[in-house]
Protein backbone atom coordinates (compact mmCIF):
# COMPACT_ATOMS: atom_id res chain seq x y z
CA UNK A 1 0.00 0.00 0.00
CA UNK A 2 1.82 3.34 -0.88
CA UNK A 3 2.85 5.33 1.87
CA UNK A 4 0.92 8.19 1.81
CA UNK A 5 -2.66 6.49 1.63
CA UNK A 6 -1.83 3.68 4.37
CA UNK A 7 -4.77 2.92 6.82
CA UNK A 8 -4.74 5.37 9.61
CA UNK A 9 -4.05 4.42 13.56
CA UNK A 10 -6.51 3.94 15.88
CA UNK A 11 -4.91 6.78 18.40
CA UNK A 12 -8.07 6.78 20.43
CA UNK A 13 -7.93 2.98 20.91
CA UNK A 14 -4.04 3.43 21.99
CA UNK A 15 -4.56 6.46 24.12
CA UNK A 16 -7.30 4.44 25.98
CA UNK A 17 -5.50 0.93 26.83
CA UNK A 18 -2.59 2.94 27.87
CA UNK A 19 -4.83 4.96 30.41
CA UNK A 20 -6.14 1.80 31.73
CA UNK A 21 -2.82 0.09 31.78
CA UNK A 22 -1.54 3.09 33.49
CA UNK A 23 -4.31 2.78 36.29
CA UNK A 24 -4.18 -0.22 37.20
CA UNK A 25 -0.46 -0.28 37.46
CA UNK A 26 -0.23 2.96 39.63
CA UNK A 27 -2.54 1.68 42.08
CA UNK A 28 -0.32 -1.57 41.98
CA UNK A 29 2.75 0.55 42.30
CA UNK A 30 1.53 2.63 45.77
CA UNK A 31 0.44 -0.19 47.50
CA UNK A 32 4.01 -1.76 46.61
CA UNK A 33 5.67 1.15 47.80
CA UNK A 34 3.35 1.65 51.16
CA UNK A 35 4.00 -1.84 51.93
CA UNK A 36 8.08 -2.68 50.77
CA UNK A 37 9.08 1.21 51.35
CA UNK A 38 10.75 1.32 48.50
CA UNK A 39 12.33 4.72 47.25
CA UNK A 40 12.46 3.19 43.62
CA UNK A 41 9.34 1.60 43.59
CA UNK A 42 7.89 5.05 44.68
CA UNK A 43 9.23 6.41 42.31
CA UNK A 44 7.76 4.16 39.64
CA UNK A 45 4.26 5.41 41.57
CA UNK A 46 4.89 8.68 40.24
CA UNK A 47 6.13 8.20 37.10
CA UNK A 48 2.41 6.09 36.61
CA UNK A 49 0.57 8.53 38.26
CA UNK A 50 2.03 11.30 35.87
CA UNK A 51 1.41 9.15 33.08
CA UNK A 52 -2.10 8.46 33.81
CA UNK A 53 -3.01 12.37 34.51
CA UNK A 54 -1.19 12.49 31.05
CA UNK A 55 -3.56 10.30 29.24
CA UNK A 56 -6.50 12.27 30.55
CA UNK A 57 -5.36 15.62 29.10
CA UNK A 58 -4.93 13.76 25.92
CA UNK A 59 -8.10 12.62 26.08
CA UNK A 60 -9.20 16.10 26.52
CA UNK A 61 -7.13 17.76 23.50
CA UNK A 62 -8.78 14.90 21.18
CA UNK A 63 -11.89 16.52 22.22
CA UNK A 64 -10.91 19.87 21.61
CA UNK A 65 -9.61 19.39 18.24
CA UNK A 66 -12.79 17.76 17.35
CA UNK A 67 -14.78 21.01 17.82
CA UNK A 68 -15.94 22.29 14.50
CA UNK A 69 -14.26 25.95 13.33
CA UNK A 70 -15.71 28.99 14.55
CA UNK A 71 -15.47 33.08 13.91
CA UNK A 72 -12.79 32.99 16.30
CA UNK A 73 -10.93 29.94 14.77
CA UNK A 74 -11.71 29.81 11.25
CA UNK A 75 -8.95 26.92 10.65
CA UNK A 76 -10.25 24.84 13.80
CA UNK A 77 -9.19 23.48 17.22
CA UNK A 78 -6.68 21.09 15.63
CA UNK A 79 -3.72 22.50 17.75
CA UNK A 80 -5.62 21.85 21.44
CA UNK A 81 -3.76 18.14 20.92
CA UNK A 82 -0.28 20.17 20.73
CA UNK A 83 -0.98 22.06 23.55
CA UNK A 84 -2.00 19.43 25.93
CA UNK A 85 1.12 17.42 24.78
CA UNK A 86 3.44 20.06 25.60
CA UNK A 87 1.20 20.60 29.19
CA UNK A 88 2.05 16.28 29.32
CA UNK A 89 5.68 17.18 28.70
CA UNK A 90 5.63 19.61 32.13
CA UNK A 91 3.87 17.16 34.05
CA UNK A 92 5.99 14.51 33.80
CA UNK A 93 9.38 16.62 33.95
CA UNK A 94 7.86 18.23 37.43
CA UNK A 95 5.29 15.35 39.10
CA UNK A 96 7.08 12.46 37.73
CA UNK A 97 10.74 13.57 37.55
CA UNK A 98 11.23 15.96 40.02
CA UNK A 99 9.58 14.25 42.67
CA UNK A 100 11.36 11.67 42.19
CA UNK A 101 14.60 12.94 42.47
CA UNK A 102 13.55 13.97 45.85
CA UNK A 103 12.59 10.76 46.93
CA UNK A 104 15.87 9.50 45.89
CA UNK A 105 17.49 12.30 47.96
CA UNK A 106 15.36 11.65 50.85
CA UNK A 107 16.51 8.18 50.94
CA UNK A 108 19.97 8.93 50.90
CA UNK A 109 19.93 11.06 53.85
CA UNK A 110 17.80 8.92 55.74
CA UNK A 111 18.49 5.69 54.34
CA UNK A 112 15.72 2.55 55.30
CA UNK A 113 15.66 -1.28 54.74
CA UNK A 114 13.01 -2.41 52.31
CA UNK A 115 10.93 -4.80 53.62
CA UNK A 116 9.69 -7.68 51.94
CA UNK A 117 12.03 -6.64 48.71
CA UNK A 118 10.70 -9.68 46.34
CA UNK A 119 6.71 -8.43 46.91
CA UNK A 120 8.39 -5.13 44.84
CA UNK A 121 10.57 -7.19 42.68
CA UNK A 122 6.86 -8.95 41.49
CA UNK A 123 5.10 -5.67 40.93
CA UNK A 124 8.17 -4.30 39.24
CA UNK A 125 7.71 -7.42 36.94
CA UNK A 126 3.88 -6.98 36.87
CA UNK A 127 4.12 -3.49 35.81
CA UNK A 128 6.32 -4.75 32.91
CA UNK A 129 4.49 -7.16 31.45
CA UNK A 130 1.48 -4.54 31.65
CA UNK A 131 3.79 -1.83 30.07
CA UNK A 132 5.01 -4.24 27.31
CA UNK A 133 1.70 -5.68 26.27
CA UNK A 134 0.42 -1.66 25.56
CA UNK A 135 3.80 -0.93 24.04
CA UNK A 136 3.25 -3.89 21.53
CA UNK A 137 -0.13 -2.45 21.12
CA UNK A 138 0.94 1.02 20.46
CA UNK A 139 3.53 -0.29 18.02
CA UNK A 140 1.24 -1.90 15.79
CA UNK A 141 -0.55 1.36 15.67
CA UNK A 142 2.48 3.27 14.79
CA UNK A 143 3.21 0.48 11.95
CA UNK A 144 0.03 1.67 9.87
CA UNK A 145 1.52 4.81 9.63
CA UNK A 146 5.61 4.26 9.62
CA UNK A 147 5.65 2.01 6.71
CA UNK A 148 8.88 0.65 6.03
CA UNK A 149 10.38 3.84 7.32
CA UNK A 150 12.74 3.78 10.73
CA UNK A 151 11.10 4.44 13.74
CA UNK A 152 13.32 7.11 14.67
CA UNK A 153 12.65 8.53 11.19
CA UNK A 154 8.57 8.35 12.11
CA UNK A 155 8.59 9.70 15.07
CA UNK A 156 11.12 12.68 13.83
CA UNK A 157 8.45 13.13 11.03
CA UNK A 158 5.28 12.45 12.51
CA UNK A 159 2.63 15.48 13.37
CA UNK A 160 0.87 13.20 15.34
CA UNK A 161 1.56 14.40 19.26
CA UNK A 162 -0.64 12.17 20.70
CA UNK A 163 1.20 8.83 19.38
CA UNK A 164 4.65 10.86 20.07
CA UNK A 165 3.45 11.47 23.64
CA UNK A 166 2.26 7.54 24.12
CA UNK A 167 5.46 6.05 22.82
CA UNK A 168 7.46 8.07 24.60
CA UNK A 169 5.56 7.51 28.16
CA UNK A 170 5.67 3.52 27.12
CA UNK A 171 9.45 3.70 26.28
CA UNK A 172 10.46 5.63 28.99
CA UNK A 173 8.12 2.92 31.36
CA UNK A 174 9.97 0.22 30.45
CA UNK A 175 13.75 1.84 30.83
CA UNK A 176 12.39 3.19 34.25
CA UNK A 177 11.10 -0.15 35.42
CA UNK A 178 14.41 -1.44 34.17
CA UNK A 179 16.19 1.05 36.48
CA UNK A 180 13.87 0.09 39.59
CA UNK A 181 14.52 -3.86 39.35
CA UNK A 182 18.42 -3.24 38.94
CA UNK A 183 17.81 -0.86 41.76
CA UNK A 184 15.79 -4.00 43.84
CA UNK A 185 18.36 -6.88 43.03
CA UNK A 186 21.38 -4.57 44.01
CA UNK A 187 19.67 -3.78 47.33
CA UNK A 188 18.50 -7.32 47.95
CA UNK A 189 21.71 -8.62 46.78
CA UNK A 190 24.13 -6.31 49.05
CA UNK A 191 21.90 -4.97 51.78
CA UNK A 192 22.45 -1.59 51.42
CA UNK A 193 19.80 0.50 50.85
CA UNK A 194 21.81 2.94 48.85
CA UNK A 195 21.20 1.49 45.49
CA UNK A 196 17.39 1.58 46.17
CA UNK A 197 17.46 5.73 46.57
CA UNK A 198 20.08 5.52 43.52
CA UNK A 199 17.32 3.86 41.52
CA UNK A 200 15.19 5.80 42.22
CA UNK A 201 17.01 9.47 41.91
CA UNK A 202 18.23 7.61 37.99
CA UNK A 203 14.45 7.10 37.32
CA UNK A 204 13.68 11.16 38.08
CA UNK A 205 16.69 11.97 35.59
CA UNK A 206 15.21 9.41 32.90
CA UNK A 207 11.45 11.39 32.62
CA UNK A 208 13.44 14.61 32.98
CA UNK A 209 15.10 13.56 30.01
CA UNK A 210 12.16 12.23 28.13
CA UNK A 211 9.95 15.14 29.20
CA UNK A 212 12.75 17.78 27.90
CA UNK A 213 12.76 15.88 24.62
CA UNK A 214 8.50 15.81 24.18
CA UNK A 215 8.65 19.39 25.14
CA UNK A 216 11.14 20.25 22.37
CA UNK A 217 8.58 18.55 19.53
CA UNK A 218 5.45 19.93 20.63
CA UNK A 219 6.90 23.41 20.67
CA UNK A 220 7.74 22.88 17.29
CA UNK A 221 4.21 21.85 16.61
CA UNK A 222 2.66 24.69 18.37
CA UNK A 223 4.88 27.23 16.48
CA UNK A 224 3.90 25.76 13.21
CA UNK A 225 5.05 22.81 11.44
CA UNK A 226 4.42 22.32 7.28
CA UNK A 227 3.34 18.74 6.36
CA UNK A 228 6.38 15.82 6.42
CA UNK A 229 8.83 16.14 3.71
CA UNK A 230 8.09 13.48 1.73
CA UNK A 231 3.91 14.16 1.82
CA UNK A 232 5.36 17.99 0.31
CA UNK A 233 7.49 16.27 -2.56
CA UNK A 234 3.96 13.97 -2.87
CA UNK A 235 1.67 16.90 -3.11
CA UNK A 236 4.21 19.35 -4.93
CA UNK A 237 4.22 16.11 -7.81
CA UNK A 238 0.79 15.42 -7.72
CA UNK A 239 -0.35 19.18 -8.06
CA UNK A 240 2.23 20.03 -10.62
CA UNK A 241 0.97 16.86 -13.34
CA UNK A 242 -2.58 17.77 -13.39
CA UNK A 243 -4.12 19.08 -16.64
CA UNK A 244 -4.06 23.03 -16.73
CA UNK A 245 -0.81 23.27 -14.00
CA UNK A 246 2.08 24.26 -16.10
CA UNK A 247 4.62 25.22 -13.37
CA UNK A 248 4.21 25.05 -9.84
CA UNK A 249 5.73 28.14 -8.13
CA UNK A 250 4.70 27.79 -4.41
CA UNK A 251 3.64 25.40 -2.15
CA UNK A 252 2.78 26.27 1.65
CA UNK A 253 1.24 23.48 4.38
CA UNK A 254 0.85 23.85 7.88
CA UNK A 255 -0.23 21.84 10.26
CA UNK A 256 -3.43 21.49 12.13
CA UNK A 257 -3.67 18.01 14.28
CA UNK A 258 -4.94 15.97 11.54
CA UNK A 259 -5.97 18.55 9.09
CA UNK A 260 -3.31 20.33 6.74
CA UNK A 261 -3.49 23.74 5.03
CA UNK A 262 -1.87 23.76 1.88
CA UNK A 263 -1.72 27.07 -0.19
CA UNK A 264 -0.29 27.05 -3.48
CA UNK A 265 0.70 29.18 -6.36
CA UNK A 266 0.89 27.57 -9.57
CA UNK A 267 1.50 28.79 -13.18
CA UNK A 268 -1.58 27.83 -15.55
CA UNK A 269 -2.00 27.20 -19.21
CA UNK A 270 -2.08 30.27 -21.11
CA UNK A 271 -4.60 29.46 -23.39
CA UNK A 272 -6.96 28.75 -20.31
CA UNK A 273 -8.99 32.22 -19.33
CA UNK A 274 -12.17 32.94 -17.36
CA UNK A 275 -14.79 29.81 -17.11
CA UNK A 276 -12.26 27.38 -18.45
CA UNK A 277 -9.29 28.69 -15.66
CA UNK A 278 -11.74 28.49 -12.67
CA UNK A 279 -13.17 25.09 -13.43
CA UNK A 280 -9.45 23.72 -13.94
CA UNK A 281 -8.10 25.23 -10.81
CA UNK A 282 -11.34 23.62 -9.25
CA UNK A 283 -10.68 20.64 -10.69
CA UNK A 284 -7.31 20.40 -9.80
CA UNK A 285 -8.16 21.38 -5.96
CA UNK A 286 -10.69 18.56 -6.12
CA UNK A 287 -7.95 15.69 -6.83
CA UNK A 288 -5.67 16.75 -4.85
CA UNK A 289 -8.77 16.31 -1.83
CA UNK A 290 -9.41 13.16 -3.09
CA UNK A 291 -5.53 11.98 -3.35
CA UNK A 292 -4.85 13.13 0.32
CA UNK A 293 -7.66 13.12 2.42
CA UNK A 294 -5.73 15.08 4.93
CA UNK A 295 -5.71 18.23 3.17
CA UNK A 296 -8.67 20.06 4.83
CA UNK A 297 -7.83 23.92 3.52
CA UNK A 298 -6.69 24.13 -0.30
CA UNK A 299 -6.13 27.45 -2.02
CA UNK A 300 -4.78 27.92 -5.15
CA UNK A 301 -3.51 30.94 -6.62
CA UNK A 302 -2.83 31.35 -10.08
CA UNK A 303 -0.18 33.79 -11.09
CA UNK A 304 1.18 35.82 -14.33
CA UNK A 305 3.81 34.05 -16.28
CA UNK A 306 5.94 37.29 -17.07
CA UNK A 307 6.30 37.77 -13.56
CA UNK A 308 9.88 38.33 -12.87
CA UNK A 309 9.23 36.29 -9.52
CA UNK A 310 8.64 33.48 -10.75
CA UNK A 311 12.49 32.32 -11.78
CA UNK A 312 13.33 32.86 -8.15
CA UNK A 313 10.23 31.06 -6.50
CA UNK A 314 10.56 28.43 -8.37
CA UNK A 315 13.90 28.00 -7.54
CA UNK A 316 13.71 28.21 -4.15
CA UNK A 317 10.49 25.33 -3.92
CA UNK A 318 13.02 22.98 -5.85
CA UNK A 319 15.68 23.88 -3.61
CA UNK A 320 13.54 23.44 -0.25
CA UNK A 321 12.23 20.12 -1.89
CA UNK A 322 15.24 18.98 -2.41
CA UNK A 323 17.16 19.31 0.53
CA UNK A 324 14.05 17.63 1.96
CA UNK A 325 14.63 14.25 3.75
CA UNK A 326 15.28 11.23 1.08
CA UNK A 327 12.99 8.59 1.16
């Protein structure tokens, strides 16, 4: 199936197992920690109680986004999802990492035996299995959409915040349950309880880490981002061959969620003037609908061929398209 007309994920679907997965596993998690007093283990409760706060504000941006365009946002709501990904990014660096941290340093001043250590090894495993069962679900998600690309390249690409966000709690799950069973086996293994508030400080810096990163791409999405570079080179091709487009001279998207604005200025066939011009661009703004569904907002400009602009416009969309990623 070609890459740009792939099924698309079920992010709802994903969003909601994780939330689930993520409740049932804090709860887990604070009892362990009540019970074993275990700094790393505590910290785990934290990291699953900032993930499952961040599912519901997810939750909430998909509704946002689905509110239908109004006088005071003509192109729609589609950027609520960015914004409650970036607010997921500052909950996690603050509730999840930071506290933490100061659990970890709490333990290493006052420094406590863990009691019944193997109850929190088994919820540390529990939680894993849980994790890794909604990671494998995410993943096929993220599969419909990938293709054969990289998954580094995807999620470098990707507008889609919400499956950026998920991944990126999931991943960051299973390296900080990682961190809390090494943590566990050292203590059990030694005695000394300093590897537990190690653990657990190493956990804080991990969803520091991973929050710093989410925050980075959703600022870029709230700024602005144009479509992927390979869906531009797609839609600069596709709008370019159709009947009436001589030369296309500029080509503008931005992204909204889902949706995508594209704006473009094209150079038309002379010979084509009043009816004939406006049923061809018409035409031509119809296919390119049809060809990618995403495209919510088309206009289409055409412009003078003896324009002395034109050279340099032209140059510079070949230019931008071409130092666009390779496929």
């Amino acid at each position: 199936m070609p890459a740009l007309t792939r099924p698309q994920p079920d992010t709802l679907r994903a969003i909601l197992y994780a939330l689930g997965a993520n409740i049932a596993i804090t709860v887990v998690k604070f009892l362990g920690a009540a019970l074993t007093g275990s700094g790393a283990l505590l910290a785990e409760s934290f990291h699953s109680f900032a993930d499952t706060g961040n599912e519901a504000l997810l939750l909430l941006g998909r509704k946002q986004a689905g509110a239908p365009p109004s006088a005071q946002h003509p192109l729609g709501h589609g950027r609520a999802t960015y914004f409650w990904s970036f607010v997921v990014a500052v909950l996690l660096f603050s509730v999840g990492g930071i506290l933490s941290i100061l659990e970890g340093i709490q333990k290493l001043r006052n420094p406590a035996d863990i009691t019944t250590p193997w109850v929190a090894v088994a919820i540390v495993l529990f939680a894993m299995l849980a994790e890794g069962i909604s990671l494998r679900m995410l993943l096929k998600q993220v599969r419909k959409v990938r293709g054969e690309h990289s998954l580094w390249r995807w999620f470098r690409e990707t507008r889609r915040s919400e499956l950026i966000v998920v991944l990126s709690e999931d991943l960051a799950a299973i390296a900080g349950l990682s961190l809390a069973l090494a943590a566990l086996l050292a203590t059990i293994a030694t005695g000394d309880a300093l590897y537990d508030a190690l653990g657990s400080i190493g956990i804080g810096a991990l969803l520091m880490l991973v929050a710093t990163g989410l925050g980075i791409e959703t600022k870029s999405l709230l700024i602005g981002e144009s479509a992927s570079p390979r869906l531009r080179r797609a839609i600069s091709e596709f709008v370019e061959a159709q009947p009436g487009v001589v030369e296309l001279w500029q080509l503008v998207t931005m992204q909204y969620g889902e949706d995508l604005f594209l704006a473009v200025q094209a150079r038309m066939n002379a010979a084509l003037t009043g009816r004939d011009l406006v049923q061809a661009i018409a035409q031509c703004k119809a296919a390119t609908r049809a060809q990618f569904p995403q495209v919510r907002w088309i206009f289409l400009e055409p412009v003078d061929a003896t324009s002395r602009k034109g050279p340099r416009a032209r140059a510079r969309l070949r230019s931008r398209l071409r130092h666009s990623q390779p496929d």
